[in-house]
Structures are given as C-alpha cells and as structure tokens.
Protein backbone atom coordinates (compact mmCIF):
# COMPACT_ATOMS: atom_id res chain seq x y z
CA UNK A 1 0.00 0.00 0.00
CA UNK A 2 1.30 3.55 -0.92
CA UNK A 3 3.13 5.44 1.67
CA UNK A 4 1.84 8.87 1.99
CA UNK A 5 5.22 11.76 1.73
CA UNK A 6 5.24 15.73 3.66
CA UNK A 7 7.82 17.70 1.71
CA UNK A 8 8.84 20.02 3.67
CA UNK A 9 10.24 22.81 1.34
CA UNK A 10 11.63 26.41 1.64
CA UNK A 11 14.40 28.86 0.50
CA UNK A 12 17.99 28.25 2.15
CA UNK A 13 18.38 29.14 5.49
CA UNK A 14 14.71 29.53 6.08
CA UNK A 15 14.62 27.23 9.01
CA UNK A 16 13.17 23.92 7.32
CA UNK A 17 15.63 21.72 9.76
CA UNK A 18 14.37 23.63 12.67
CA UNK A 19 10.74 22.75 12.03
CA UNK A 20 11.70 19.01 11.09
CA UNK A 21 13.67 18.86 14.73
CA UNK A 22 9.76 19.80 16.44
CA UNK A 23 7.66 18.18 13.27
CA UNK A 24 9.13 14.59 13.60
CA UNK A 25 9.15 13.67 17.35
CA UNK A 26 4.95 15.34 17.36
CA UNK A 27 4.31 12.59 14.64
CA UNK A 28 6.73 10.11 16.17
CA UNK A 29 4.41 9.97 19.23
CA UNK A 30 1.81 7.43 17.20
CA UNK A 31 3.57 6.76 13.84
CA UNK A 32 6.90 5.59 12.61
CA UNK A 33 8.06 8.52 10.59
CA UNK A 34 11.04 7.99 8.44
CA UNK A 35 13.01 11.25 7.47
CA UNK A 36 14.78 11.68 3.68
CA UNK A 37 16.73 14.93 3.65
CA UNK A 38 17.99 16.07 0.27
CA UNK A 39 21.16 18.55 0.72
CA UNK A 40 22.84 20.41 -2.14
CA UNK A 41 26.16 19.88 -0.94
CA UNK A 42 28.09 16.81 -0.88
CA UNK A 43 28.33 16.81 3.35
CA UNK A 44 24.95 17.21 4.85
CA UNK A 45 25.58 19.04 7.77
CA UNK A 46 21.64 19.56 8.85
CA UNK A 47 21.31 15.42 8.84
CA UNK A 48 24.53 15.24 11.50
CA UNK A 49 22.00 17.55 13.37
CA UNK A 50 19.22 15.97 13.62
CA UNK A 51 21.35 12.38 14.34
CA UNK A 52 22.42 14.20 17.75
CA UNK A 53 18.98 15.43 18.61
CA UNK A 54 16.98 12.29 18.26
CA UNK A 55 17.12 8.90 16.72
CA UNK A 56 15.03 7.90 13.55
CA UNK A 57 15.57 6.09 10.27
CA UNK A 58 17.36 8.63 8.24
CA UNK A 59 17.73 8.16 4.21
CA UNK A 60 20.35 11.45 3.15
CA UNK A 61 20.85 12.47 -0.16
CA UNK A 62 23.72 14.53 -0.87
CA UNK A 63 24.80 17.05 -3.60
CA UNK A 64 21.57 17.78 -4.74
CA UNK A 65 20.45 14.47 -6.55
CA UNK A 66 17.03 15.02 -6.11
CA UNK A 67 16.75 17.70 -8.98
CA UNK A 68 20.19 16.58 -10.96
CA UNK A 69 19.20 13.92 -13.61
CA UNK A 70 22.50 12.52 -13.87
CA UNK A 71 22.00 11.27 -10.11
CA UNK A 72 18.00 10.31 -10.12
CA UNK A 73 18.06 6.70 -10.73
CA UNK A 74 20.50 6.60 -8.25
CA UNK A 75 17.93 8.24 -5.42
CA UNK A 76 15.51 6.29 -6.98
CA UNK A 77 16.52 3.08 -5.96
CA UNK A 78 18.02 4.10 -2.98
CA UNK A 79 14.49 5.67 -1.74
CA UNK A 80 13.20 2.24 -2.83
CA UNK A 81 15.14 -0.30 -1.09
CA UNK A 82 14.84 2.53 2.19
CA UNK A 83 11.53 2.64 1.97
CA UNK A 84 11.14 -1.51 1.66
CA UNK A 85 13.59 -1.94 4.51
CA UNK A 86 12.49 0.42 7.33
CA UNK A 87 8.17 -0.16 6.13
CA UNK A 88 7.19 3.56 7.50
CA UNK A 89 3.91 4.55 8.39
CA UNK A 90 4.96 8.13 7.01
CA UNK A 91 7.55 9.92 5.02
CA UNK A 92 8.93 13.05 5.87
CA UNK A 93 11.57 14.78 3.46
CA UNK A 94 13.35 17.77 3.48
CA UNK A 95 14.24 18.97 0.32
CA UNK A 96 17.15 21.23 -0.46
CA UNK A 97 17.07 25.22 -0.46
CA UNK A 98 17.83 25.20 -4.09
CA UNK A 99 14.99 22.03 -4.93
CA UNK A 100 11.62 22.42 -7.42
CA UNK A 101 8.93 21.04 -5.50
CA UNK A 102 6.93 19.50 -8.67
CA UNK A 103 10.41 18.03 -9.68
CA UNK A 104 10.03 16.22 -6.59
CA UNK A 105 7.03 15.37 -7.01
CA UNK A 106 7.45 13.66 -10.37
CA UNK A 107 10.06 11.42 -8.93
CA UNK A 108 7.03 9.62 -7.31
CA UNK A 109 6.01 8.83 -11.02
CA UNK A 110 8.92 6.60 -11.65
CA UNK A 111 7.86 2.98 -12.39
CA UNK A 112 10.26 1.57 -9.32
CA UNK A 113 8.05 3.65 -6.92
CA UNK A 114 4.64 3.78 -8.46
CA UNK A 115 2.35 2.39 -6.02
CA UNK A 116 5.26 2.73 -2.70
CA UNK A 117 4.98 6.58 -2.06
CA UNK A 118 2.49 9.37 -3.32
CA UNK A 119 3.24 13.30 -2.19
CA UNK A 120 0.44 13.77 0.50
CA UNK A 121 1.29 17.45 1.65
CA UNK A 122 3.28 20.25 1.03
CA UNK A 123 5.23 22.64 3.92
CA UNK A 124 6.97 25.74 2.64
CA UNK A 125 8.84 27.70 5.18
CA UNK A 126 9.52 31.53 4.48
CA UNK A 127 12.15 33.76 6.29
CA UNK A 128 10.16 36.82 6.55
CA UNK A 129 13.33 38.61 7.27
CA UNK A 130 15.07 37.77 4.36
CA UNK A 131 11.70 37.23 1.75
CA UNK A 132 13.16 39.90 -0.72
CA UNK A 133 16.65 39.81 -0.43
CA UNK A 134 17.19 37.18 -3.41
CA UNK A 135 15.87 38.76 -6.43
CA UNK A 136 17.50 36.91 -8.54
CA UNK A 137 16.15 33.99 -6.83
CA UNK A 138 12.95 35.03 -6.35
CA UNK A 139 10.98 32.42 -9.20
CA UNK A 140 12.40 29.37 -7.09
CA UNK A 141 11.56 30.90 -3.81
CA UNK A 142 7.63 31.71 -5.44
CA UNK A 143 7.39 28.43 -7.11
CA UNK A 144 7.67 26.80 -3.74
CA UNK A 145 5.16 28.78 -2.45
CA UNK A 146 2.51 28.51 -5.02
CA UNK A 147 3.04 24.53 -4.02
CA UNK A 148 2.74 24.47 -0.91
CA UNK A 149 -0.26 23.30 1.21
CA UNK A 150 1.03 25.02 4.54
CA UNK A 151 2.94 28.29 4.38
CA UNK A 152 4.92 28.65 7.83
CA UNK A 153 5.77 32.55 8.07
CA UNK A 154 9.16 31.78 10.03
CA UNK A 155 11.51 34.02 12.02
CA UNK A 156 8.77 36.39 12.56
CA UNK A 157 11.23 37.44 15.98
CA UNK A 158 13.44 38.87 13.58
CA UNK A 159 10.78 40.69 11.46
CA UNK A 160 10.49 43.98 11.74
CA UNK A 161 8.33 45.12 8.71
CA UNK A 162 4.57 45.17 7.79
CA UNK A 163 3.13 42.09 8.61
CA UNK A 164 0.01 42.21 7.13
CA UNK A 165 1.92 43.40 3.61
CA UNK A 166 4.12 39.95 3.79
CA UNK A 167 0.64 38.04 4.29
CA UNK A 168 -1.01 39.76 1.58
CA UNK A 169 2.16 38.82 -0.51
CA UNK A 170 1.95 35.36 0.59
CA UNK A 171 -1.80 34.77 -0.29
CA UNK A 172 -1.20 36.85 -3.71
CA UNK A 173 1.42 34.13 -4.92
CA UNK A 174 -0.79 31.20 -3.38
CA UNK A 175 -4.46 32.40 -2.58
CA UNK A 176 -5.64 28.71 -1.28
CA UNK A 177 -2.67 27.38 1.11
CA UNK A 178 -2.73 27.70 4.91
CA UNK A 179 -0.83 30.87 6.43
CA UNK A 180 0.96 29.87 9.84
CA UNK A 181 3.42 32.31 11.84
CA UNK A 182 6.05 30.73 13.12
CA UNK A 183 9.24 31.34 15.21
CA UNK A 184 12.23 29.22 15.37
CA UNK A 185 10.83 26.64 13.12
CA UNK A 186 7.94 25.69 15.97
CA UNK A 187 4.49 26.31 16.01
CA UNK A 188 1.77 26.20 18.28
CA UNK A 189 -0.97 23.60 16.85
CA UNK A 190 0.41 20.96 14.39
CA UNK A 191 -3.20 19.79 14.08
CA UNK A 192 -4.59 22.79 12.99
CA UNK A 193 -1.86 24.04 10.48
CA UNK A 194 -1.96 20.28 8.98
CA UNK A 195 -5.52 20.77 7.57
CA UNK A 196 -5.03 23.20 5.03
CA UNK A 197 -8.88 23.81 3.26
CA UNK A 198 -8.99 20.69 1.49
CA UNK A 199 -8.94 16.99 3.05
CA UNK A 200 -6.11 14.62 3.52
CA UNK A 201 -6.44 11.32 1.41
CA UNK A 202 -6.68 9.23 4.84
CA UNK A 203 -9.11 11.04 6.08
CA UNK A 204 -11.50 10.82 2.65
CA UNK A 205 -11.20 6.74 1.90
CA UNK A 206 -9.80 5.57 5.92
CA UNK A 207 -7.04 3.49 6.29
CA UNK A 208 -3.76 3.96 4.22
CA UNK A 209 -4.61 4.18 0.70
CA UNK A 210 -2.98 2.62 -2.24
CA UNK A 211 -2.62 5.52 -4.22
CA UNK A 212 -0.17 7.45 -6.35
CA UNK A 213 0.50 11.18 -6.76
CA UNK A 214 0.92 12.21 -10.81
CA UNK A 215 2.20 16.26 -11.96
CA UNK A 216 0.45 17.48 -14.86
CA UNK A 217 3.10 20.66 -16.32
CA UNK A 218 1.82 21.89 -19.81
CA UNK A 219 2.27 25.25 -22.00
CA UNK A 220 -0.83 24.93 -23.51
CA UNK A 221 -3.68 26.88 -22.45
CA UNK A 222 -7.59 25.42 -21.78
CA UNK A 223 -11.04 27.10 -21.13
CA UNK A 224 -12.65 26.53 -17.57
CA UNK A 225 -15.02 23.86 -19.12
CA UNK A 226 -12.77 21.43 -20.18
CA UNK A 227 -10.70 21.72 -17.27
CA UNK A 228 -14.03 20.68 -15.24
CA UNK A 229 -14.87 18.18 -18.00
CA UNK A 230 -11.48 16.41 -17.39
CA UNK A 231 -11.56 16.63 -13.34
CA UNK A 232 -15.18 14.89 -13.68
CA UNK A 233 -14.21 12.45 -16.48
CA UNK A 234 -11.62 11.07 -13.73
CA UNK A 235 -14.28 9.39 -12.35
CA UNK A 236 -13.78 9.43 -8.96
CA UNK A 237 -10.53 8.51 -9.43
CA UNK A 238 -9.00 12.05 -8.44
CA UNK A 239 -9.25 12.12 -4.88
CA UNK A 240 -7.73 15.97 -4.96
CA UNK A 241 -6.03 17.87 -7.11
CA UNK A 242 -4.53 21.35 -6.71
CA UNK A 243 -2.48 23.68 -8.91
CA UNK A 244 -2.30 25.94 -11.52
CA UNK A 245 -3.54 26.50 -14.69
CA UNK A 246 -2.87 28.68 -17.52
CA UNK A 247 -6.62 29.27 -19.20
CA UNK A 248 -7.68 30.23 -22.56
CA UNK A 249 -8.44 34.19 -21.78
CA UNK A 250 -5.49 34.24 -20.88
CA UNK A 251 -5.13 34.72 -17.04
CA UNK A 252 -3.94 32.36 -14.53
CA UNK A 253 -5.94 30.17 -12.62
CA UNK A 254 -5.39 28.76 -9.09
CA UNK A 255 -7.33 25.12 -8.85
CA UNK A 256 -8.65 23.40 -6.23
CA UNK A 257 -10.89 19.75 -6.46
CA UNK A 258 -12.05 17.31 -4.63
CA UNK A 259 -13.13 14.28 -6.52
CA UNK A 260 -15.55 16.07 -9.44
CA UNK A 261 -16.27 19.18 -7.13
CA UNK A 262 -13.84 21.87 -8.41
CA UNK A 263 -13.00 25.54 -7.82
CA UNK A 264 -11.30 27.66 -9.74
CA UNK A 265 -9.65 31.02 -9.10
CA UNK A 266 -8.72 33.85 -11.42
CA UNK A 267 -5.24 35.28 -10.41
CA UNK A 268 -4.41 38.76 -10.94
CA UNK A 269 -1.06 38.03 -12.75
CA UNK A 270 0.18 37.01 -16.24
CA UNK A 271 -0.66 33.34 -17.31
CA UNK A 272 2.49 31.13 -16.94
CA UNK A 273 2.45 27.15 -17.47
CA UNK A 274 0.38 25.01 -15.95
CA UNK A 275 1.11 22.56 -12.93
CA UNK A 276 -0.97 20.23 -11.23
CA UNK A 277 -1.00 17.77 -9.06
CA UNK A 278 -3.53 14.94 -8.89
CA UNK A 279 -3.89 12.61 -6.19
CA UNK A 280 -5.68 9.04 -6.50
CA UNK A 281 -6.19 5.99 -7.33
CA UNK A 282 -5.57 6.04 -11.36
CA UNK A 283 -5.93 3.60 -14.28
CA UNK A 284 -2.00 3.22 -15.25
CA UNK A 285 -3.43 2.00 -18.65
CA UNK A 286 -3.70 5.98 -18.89
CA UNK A 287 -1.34 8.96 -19.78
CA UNK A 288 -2.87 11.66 -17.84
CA UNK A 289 -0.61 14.02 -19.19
CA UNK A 290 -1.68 13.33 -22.76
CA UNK A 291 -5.08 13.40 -21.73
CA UNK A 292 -5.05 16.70 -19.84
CA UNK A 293 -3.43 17.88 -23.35
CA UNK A 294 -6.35 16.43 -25.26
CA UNK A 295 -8.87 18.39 -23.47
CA UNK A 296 -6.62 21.43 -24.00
CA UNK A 297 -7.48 21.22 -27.57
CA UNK A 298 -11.15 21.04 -26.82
C-alpha cells in the first residue's frame, strides 16, 4: 500500500531543519516517521543535526540528486530499497534550499516507486526577514510557495516590517494554502496548520490508501469547461487535485478539487504554465498528461 510523503520545502536558510527537529518527534508519538533529507552539498551538515537530537531512520541524499538527472536513478533506488527496509507509516523529506517542489514530485512517477509513495502534503517555510533579499532567486523561492499546502511565516522574531503586507504577498502568490506564523521553526498547533482547506487522502477513503500522486506541467492553455470536463471524467478517481492552470483568456488560474467538485480562481497576474498535481487511485493503462493535453485542444 502507498506510503503517503510531507515535503517540507523552503528557501535556504529559512529554518526547514528547525521545524523538522519539532515536526518529527509530534508525529513520532503514534507513527513511525522515516526522514529523507535532500542537501545540495556533498556533506549534509543539517542530517549530523538531527542524528544528535533524536534517533530515527534517516535516508540522506547529498549534492543535490534530487533535482540533478544525472544522479536520479541513483535516489531512486536508494528511496526504494529505504523505503522496503524500514516499512514507514509516514515519510517526511526535506528537500534542499535550491529544490523544485513539482520536480520532486514527479520522482514519485517513476515505475520503481509507483504504487510505494504518493506526495500527500506540502510545507513551505519563508524567512520573513530575508523574503526579498534574493531577487534573482525570487521564481524558485515563489514556485515553492505557489506549491505548498502550509505556508509557515518563520523568524517572525526577527521581522520587523509590515506584517500584514508579507501576508497579503503570501496569499497573492498562493491564494488557497494555509498561512501559519512561526518562530524558530515551531508552532503552536500541528493539528490545525496540517488541515489546510482541502482533506487529507486518509481522512477521505480511511485506512492507508494505495494511491499514487501524478504532476500534470503543460504550456498549452484550456477554457474553464474542459478543465471541469477532465476533473469529472476522472471518475472518482481524483481524490484531490490542486495547482495551476494557464486558461484560454489568458489569465492564470489557481485550482482546487475534490473528486468532481472543483473551484477555480482567477489570479491577478500574467498566465504562466500550468502545474498540477492529482492525487488518486488512477488507471496506469492511462497517460494523464496526454489526456489533460487532449482536453486542452477542446
């Protein structure tokens, strides 16, 4: 049965370790949580860290192999055999500074782990102290944003700017994901931050599922009808879905579903690509990429 994955994602030095160090031993309490932490250099400092504050099953993957395709069969296999020696309950992984959270998430798609592990949730921290000071950075740091379920507002004991402009920021770049405030990487009600608006997949079919997480990524534009048409033609199989979508006027669209029942959300910013991801229980017979670019052509 499939394994359900947190990423838990955010800009370099924004304090994802810190929230992993009071994240894991919370869950710990009535699960076995494995942790997978993805570092960009070859010596992963941040795992040696969390080795002297508490003992779990650690899988580390160093100079960045996670997002370099020269290395991914590599992690593949090595998250494979991990994940069939240590049988967790859940999967926690901390992906590097520098990672692409849907390039993550289409490692799940492989064929050696299709089935084992699907991407359940999403944690981006921020560093509201240092939120504008990469520019040049600044479409990695927002693309982990618009992915994230959770947004944790870190370092807030540092911040010394308008609060409410930061939010508003936040919510611009990802209108549907939970806003938490933060400090040190710790905040005050895990159970509360870790239901963002939609459901959980355990909570929606009990039990662990055996389900698989797929991306969607396409330049091609498609109207709000066929989008819905293509959700509903799932069948039930979707059990969520959430993303964005470039539409056929020509705006961006911020999409939310739950089996057939879908919202959609016009953003106030210039269409880019579209990127989904679909959770569920899927008929492998099927490209769901090709299909979602079918209905595009509708």
């Amino acid at each position: 049965m499939s394994i359900p994955l947190q990423l838990i994602t955010g800009f370099l030095g924004s304090g994802k370790t810190s929230f992993l160090k009071h994240y894991w031993p919370y869950l710990s309490q009535s699960k076995k949580v494995a942790v997978i932490q993805n570092e960009f250099s070859p010596v992963n400092i941040d795992g040696q860290e969390l080795k002297a504050d508490f003992s779990c099953e650690m899988l580390e993957v160093n100079n960045g192999s996670v997002f370099c395709v020269c290395l991914l069969g590599s992690f593949i296999d090595s998250l494979r055999q991990f994940v069939d020696q240590v049988k967790p309950d859940l999967l926690l992984m901390e992906a590097s500074g520098l990672s692409d959270t849907l390039g993550v998430g289409q490692v799940f798609q492989s064929e050696k782990l299709r089935g084992k592990i699907y991407l359940d949730k999403v944690w981006c921290l921020v560093d509201a102290k240092h939120f504008d000071r990469a520019p040049a950075l600044k479409l990695r740091l927002e693309h982990q944003v618009r992915s994230a379920d959770i947004v944790l507002l870190n370092k807030l004991d540092l911040y010394d700017g308008d609060l409410n402009e930061l939010k508003t920021d936040i919510q611009k770049m990802n209108p549907f994901s939970a806003l938490v405030e933060a400090r040190h990487g710790q905040i005050e009600d895990y159970e509360l931050s870790g239901k963002p608006r939609f459901f959980m997949v355990e909570q929606a079919i009990g039990g662990r599922p055996d389900v698989e997480s797929v991306v969607i990524k396409s330049a091609q534009s498609i109207s709000e009808k066929a989008l819905r048409s293509f959700v509903q033609n799932l069948n039930g199989a979707c059990f969520r879905a959430k993303g964005f979508v470039r539409l056929e006027n020509g705006k961006q669209g911020f999409m939310q579903a739950v089996f057939d029942q879908l919202e959609i959300k016009e953003l106030d910013q210039q269409a880019g690509s579209t990127e989904l991801v679909l959770i569920g229980q899927f008929d492998k017979s099927v490209n769901l990429q090709l299909k979602y670019d079918e209905y595009c052509r509708l």
